[in-house]
Protein backbone atom coordinates (compact mmCIF):
# COMPACT_ATOMS: atom_id res chain seq x y z
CA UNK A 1 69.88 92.24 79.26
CA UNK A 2 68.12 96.09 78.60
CA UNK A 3 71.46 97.49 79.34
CA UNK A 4 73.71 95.41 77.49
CA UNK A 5 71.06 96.25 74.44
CA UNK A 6 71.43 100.10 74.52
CA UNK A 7 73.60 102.29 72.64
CA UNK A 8 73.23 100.09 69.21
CA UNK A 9 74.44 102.65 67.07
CA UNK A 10 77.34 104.11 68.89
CA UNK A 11 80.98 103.28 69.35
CA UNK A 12 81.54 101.58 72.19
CA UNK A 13 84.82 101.14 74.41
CA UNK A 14 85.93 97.87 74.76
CA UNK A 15 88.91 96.50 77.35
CA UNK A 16 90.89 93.60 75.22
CA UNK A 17 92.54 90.21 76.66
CA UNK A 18 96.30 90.05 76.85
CA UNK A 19 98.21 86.87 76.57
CA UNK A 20 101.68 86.09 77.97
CA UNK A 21 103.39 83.66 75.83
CA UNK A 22 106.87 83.34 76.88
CA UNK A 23 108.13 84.56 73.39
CA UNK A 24 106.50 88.10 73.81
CA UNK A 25 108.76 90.83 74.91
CA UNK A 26 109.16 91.91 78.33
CA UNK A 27 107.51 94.11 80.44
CA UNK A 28 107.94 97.59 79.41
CA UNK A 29 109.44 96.88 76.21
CA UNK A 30 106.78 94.75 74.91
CA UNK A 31 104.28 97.25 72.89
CA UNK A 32 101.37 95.23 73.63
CA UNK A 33 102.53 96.06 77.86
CA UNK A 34 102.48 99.77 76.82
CA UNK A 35 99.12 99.34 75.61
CA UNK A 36 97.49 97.45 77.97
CA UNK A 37 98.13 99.52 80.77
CA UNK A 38 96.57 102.46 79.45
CA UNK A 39 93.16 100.36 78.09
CA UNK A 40 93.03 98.48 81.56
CA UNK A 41 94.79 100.81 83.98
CA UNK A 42 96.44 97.91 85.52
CA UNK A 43 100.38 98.00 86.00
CA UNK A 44 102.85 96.07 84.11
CA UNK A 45 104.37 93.38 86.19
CA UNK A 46 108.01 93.70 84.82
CA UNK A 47 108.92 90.18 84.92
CA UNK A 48 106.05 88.76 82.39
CA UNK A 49 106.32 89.13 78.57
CA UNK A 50 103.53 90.33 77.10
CA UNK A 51 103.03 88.76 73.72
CA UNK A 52 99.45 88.73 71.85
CA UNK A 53 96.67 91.63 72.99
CA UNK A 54 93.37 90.03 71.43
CA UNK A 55 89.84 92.24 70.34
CA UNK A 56 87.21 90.16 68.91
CA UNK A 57 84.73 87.54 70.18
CA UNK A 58 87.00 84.03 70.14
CA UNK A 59 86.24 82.27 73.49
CA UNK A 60 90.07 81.95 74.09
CA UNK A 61 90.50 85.73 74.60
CA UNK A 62 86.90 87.78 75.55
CA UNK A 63 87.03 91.60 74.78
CA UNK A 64 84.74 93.50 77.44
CA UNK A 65 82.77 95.93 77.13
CA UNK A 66 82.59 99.22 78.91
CA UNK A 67 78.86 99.82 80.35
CA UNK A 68 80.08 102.83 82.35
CA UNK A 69 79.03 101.50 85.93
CA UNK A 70 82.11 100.08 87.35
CA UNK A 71 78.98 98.13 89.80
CA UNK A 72 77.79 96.49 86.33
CA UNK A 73 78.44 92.99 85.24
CA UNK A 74 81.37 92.77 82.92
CA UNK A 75 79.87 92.19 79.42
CA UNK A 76 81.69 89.98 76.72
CA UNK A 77 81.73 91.17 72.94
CA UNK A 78 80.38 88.75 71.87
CA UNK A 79 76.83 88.54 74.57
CA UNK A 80 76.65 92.19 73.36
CA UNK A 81 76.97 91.06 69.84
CA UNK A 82 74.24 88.21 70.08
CA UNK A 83 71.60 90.56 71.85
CA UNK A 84 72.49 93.14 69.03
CA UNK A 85 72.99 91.19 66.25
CA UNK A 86 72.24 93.80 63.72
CA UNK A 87 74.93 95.70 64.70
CA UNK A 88 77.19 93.28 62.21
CA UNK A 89 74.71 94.39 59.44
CA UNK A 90 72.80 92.08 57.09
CA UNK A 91 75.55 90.61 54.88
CA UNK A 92 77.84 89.48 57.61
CA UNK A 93 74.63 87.75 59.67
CA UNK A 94 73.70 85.61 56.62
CA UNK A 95 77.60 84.17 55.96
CA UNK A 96 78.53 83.83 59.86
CA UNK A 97 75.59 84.33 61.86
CA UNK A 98 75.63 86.47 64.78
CA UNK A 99 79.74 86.78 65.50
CA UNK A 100 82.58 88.34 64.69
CA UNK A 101 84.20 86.82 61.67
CA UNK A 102 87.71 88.17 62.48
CA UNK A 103 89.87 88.10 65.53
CA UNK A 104 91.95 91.52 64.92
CA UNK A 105 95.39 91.59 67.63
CA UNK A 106 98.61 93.04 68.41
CA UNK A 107 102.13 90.98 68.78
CA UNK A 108 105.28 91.95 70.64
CA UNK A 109 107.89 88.91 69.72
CA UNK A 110 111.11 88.99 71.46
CA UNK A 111 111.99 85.41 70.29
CA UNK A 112 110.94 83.47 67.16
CA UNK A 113 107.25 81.59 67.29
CA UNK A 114 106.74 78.49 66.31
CA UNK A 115 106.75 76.43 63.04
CA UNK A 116 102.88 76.34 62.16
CA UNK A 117 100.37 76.29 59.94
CA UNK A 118 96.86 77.49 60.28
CA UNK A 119 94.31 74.49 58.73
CA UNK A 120 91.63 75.26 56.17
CA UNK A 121 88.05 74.62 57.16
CA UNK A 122 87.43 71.22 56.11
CA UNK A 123 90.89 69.77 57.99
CA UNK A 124 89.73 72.25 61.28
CA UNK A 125 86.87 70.58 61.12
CA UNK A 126 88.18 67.42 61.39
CA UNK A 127 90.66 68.12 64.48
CA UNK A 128 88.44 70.21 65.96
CA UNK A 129 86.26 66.85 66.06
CA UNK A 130 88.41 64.09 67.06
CA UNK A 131 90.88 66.27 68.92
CA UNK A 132 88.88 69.29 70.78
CA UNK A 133 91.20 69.56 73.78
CA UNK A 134 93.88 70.67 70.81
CA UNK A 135 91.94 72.67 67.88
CA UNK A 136 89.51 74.72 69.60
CA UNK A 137 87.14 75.70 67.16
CA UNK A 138 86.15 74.46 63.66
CA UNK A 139 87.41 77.46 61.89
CA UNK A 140 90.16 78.31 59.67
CA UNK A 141 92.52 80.83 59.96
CA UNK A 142 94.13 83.34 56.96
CA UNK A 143 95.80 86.14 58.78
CA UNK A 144 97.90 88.81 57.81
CA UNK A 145 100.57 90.80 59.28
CA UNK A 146 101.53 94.69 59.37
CA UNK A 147 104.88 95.43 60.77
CA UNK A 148 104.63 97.93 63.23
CA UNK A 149 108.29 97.87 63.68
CA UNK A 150 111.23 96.36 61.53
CA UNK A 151 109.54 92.72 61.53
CA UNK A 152 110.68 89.87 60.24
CA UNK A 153 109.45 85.79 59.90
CA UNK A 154 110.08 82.58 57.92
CA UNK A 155 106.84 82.60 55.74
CA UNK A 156 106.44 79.57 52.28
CA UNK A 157 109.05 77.20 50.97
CA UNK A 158 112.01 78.96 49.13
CA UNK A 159 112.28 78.24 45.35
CA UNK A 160 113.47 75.66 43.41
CA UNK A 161 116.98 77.24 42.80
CA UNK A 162 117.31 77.98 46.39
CA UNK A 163 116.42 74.63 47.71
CA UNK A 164 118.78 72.92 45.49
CA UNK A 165 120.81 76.18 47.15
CA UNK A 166 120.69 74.43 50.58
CA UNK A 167 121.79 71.05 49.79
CA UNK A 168 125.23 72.19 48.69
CA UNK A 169 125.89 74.89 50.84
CA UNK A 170 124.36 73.26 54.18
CA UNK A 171 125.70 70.03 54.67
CA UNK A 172 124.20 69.36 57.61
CA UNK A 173 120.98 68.77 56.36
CA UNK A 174 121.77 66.82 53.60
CA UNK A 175 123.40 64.48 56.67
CA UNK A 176 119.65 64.37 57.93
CA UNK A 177 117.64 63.73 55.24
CA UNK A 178 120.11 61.55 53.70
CA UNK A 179 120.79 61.10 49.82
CA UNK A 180 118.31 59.73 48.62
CA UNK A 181 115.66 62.70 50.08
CA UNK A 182 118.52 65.32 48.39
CA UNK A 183 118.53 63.81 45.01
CA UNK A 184 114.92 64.16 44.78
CA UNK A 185 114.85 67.57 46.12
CA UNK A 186 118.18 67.93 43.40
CA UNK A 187 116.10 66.82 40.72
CA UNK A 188 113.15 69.07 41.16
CA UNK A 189 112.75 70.73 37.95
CA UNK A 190 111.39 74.42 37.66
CA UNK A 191 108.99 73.22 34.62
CA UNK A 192 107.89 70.36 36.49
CA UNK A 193 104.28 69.62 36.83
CA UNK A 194 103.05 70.89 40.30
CA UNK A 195 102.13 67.26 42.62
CA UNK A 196 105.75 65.93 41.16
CA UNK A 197 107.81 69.00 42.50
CA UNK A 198 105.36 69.00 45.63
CA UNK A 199 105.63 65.24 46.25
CA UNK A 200 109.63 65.44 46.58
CA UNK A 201 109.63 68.27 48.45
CA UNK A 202 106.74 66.92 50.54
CA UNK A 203 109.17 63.89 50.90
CA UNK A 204 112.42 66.28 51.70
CA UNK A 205 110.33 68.44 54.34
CA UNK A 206 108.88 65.41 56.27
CA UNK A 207 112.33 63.48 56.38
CA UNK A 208 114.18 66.36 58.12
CA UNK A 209 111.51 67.20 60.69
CA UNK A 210 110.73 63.41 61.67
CA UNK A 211 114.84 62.79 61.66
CA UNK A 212 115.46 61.57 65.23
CA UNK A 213 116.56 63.63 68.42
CA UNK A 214 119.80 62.34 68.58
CA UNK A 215 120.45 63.11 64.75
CA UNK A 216 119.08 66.35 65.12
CA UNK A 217 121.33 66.86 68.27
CA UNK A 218 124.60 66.12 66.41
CA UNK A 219 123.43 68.15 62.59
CA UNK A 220 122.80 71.26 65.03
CA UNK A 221 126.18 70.61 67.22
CA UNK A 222 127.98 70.53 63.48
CA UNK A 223 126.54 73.23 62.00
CA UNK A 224 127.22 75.79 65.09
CA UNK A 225 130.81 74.80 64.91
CA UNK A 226 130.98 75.38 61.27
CA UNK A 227 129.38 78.46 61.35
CA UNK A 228 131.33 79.35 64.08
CA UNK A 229 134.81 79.12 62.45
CA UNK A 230 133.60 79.84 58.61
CA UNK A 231 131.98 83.93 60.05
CA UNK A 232 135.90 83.88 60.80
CA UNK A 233 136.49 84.41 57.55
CA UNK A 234 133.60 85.18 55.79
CA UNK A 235 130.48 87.31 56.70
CA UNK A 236 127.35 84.52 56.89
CA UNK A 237 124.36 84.80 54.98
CA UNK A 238 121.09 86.29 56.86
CA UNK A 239 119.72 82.95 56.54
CA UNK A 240 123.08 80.79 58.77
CA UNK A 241 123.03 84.13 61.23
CA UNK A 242 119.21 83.29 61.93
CA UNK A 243 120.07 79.56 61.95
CA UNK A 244 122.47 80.46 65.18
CA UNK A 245 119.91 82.82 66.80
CA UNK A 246 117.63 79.97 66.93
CA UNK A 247 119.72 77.62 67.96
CA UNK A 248 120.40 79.81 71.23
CA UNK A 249 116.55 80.41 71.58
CA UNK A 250 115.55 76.25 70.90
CA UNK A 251 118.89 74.31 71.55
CA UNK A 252 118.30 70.86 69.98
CA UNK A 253 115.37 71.86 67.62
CA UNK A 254 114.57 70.89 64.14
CA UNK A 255 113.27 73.73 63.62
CA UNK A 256 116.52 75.27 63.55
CA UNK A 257 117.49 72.85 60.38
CA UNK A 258 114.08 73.64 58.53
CA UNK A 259 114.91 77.32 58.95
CA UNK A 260 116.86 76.83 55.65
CA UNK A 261 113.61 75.85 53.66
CA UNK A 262 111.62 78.96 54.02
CA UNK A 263 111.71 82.36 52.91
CA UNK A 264 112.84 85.02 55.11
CA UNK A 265 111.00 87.99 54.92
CA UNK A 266 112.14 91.21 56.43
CA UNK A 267 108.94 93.37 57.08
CA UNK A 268 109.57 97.78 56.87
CA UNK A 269 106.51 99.39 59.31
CA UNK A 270 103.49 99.52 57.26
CA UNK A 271 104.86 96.71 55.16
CA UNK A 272 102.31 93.71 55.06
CA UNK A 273 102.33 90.45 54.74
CA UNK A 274 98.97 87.15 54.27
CA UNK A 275 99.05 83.91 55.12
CA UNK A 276 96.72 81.33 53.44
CA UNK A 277 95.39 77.50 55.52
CA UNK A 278 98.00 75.50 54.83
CA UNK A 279 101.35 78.06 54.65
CA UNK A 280 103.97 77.22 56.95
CA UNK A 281 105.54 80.42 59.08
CA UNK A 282 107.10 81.68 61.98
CA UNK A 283 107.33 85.15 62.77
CA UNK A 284 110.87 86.10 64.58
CA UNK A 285 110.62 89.31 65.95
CA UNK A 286 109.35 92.66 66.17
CA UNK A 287 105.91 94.19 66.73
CA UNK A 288 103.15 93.44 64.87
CA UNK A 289 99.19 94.41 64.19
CA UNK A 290 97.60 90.88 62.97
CA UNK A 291 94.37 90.27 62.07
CA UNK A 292 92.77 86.84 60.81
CA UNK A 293 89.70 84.58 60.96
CA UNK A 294 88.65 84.17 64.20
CA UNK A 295 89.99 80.57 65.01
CA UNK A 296 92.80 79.98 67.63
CA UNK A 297 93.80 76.73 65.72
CA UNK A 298 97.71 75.90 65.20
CA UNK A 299 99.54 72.98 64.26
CA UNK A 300 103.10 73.14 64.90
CA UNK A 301 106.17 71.07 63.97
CA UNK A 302 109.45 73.22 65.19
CA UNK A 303 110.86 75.89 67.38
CA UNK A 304 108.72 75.20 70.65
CA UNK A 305 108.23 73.12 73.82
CA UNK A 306 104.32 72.99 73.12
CA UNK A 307 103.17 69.80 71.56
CA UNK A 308 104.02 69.08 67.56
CA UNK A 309 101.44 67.69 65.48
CA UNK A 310 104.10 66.91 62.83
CA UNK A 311 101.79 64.34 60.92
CA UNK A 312 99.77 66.72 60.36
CA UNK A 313 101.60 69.78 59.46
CA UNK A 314 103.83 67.65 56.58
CA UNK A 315 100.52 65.86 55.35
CA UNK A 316 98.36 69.34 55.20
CA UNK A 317 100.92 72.02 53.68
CA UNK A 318 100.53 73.22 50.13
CA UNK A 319 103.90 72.91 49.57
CA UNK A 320 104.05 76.34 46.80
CA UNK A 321 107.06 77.70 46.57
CA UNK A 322 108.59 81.39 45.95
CA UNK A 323 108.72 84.23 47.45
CA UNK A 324 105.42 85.80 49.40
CA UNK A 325 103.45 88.47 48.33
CA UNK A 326 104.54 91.92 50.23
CA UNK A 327 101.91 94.04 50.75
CA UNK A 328 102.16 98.02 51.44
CA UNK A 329 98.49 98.84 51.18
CA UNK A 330 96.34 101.62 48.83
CA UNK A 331 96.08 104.82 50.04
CA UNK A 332 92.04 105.61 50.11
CA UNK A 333 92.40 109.60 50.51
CA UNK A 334 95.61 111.21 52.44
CA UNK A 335 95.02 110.04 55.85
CA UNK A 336 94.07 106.05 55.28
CA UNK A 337 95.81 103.01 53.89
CA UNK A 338 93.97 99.74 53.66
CA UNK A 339 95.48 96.36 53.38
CA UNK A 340 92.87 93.78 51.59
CA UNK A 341 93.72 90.43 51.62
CA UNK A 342 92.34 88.02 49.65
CA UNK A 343 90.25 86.56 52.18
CA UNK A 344 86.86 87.54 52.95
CA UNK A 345 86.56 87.95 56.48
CA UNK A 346 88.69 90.97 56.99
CA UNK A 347 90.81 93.63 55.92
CA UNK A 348 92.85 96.52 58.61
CA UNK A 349 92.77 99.69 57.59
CA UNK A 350 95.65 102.48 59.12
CA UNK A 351 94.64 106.11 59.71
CA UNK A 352 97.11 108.92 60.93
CA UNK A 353 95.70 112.34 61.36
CA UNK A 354 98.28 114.83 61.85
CA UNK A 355 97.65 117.38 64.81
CA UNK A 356 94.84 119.83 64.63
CA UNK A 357 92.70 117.56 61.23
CA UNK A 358 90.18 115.53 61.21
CA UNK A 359 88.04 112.78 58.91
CA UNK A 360 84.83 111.78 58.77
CA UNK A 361 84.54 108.35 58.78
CA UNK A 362 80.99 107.07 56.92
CA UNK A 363 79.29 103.91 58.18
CA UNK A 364 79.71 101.04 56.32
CA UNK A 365 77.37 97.64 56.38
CA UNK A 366 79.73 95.87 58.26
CA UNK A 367 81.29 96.18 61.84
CA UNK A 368 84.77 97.40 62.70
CA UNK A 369 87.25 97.51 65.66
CA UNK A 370 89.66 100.00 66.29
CA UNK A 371 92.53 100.51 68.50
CA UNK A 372 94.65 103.87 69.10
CA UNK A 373 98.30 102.62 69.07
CA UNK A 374 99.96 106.51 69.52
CA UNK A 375 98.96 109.69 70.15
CA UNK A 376 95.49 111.52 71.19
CA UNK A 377 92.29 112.62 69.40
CA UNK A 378 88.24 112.95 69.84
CA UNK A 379 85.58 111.41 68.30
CA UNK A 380 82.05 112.81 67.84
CA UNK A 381 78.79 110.99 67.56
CA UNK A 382 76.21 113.78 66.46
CA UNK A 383 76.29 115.90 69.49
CA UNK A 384 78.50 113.62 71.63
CA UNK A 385 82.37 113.90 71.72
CA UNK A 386 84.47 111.96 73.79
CA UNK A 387 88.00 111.95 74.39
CA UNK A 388 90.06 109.28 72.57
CA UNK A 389 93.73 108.32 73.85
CA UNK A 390 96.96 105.86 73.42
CA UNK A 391 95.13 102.31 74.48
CA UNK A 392 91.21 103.15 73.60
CA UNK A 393 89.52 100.25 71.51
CA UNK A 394 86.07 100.81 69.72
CA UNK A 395 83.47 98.27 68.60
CA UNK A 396 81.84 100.40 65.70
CA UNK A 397 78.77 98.66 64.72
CA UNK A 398 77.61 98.74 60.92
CA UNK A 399 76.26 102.38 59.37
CA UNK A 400 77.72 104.28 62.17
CA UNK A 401 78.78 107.54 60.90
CA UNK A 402 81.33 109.33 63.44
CA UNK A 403 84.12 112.04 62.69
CA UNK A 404 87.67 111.45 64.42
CA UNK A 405 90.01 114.76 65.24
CA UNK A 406 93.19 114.75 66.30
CA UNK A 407 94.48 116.52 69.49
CA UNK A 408 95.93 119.91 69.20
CA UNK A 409 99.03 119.28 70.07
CA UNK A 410 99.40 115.78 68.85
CA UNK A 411 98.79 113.47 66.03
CA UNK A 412 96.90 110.32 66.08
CA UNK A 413 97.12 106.73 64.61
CA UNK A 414 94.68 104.06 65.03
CA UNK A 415 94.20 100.60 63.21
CA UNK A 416 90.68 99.36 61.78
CA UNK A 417 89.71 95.42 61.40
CA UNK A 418 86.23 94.97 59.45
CA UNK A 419 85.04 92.53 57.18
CA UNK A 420 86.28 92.89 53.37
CA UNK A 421 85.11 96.04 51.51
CA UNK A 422 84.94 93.32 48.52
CA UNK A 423 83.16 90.94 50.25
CA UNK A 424 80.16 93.64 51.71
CA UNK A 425 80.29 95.77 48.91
């Protein structure tokens, strides 16, 4: 283990795990591709889509570290981590012992993810327990989103006015769910008392996505050919052109129907957006830097051949409705935004040094990861520099000190996960 202990107080280079979910983008156009080929020096196979890269500790997707002896034993993050568990600084050891807390990634989506929610820690407990070979881990799972690119997802239920909204102009549903579910969805008040509003839209939700295959089959067949002949005449609403877009992607889904009862947020780059336990989403498309708890839990009800926990997702949501908070970060000086959440196990920070500057970047009692998404740059550890490029990830343990420069010729932009400033601070 001596040389998995060295270098405590140093960045060190990490290669990160790539998944291939058949929703990530393709090949070269998937971001995450582009990335991965420069931090493993493997080629892209052209055929694959290349959805999630992971950096972080979770057993479902190991980051590596780089000894420097291609002869050496590939090390995990996290081995390194428990031989050096100092290296997450005092703070962090005492609330989560000797681990990452946070699971920091990057998404390429071609086609919409699933319906999901994320449990808190008492239900992830639970299914964790009685259904392992499902939840993998005990933990929750807050994330939040940064668009990289133009990025958009179904995020919360829509309010009252626009769920009353649906029932009139969206006739199909109100075929599914059937009066009775619509009248107490019609009757939702906005001064109502929270559990009444909840209950009847708890009620609503679970009708439509436990309606029947068949029922579903024949709402979706209807609404296409409505839609079909009313953008004819009219231009449709964002909200009935996604509706058709899905349909195409997950023919026969109920997803497609429950489209209509969450918000649909269009993400700018460097616009952000958090997701509490409990929040139903589904990001659409674009590109993506994510970072959340470290859990690989999901429970999902719509939009996706993997298996639906429905039950579950209807019984656990919080059911608030309105609009989601849009984040677009605090500046810290002219080169760094950060993006807190209110959660305590993370927060991302961006940093773009134009050509020819550079920062010093002061230790903090916490550790961070960082990934170069464009562009070139050095870093310098007291005496040592070393070359930083498009692809490079660093494990920076807590109170190191090191000073990133920018290339001559070139700008660069990285991303930082850590632990919440408010939380260690």
């Amino acid at each position: 283990m001596a040389a998995v202990v060295a270098e405590e107080r140093r960045p060190l280079r990490l290669r990160f795990s790539v998944q291939n979910y058949d929703w990530g983008r393709v090949g070269e156009e998937s971001a995450v591709a582009r990335l991965y080929v420069r931090n493993s020096e493997e080629e892209i196979d052209g055929r694959k889509p290349y959805a999630e890269l992971w950096m972080g500790t979770h057993d479902s997707g190991h980051s590596f570290v780089e000894i420097g002896r291609p002869e050496a034993e590939p090390v995990t993050l996290k081995s390194w981590i428990a031989a050096n568990p100092s290296a997450l600084g005092e703070k962090a050891v005492k609330r989560w012992g000797n681990d990452l807390p946070f699971l920091f990634k990057i998404l390429s989506v071609a086609k919409a993810l699933s319906i999901q929610a994320h449990p808190d820690k008492e239900l992830a407990g639970v299914l964790h327990k009685t259904r392992p070979e499902l939840y993998k881990d005990a933990n929750h799972k807050p994330e939040m989103a940064i668009a990289l690119t133009d990025f958009t997802a179904l995020c919360g239920f829509v309010s009252v006015k626009e769920l009353k909204d649906v029932f009139i102009n969206v006739p199909e549903i109100l075929e599914l769910v059937g009066n009775e579910s619509a009248a107490m969805a019609m009757n939702i008040k906005d001064h109502y008392g929270q559990e009444e509003g909840k209950a009847a839209l708890r009620t609503v939700f679970t009708t439509l996505v436990t309606a029947s295959k068949a029922a579903v089959s024949e709402a979706l067949k209807k609404l296409k050919i409505r839609l079909d002949m009313e953008q004819k005449t009219r231009r449709l609403t964002e909200k009935e052109e996604l509706a058709l877009l899905l349909e195409k992607q997950y023919p026969d889904d109920v997803g497609v129907m429950a489209t209509f009862f969450f918000n649909y947020v269009n993400l700018s780059p460097g616009e952000a957006l958090y997701i509490g336990a409990n929040e139903p989403h589904a990001y659409v498309s674009g590109d993506c830097v994510e970072c959340m708890a470290s859990s690989d839990n999901v429970v999902r009800a719509g939009l996706t051949p993997k298996y639906r926990d429905v039950q579950t997702l209807c019984s656990m949501l919080t059911y608030k409705q309105g609009f989601p908070q849009i984040l677009r970060g605090n500046s810290l000086n002219k080169y760094v935004t950060r993006y807190t959440p209110p959660f305590d196990e993370f927060e991302v920070d961006h940093i773009f040094l134009p050509s020819e500057e550079s920062i010093m970047l002061s230790g903090i009692p916490g550790p961070s990861i960082f990934i170069v998404v464009t562009g070139e740059g050095r870093l310098q550890v007291n005496s040592v520099i070393e070359d930083l490029f498009e692809g490079n990830v660093l494990f920076v343990p807590a109170n190191c000190e090191f000073c990133l420069c920018s290339g001559s010729n070139r700008p660069i932009e990285l991303y930082r996960a850590g632990i919440n400033s408010k939380f260690l601070f």
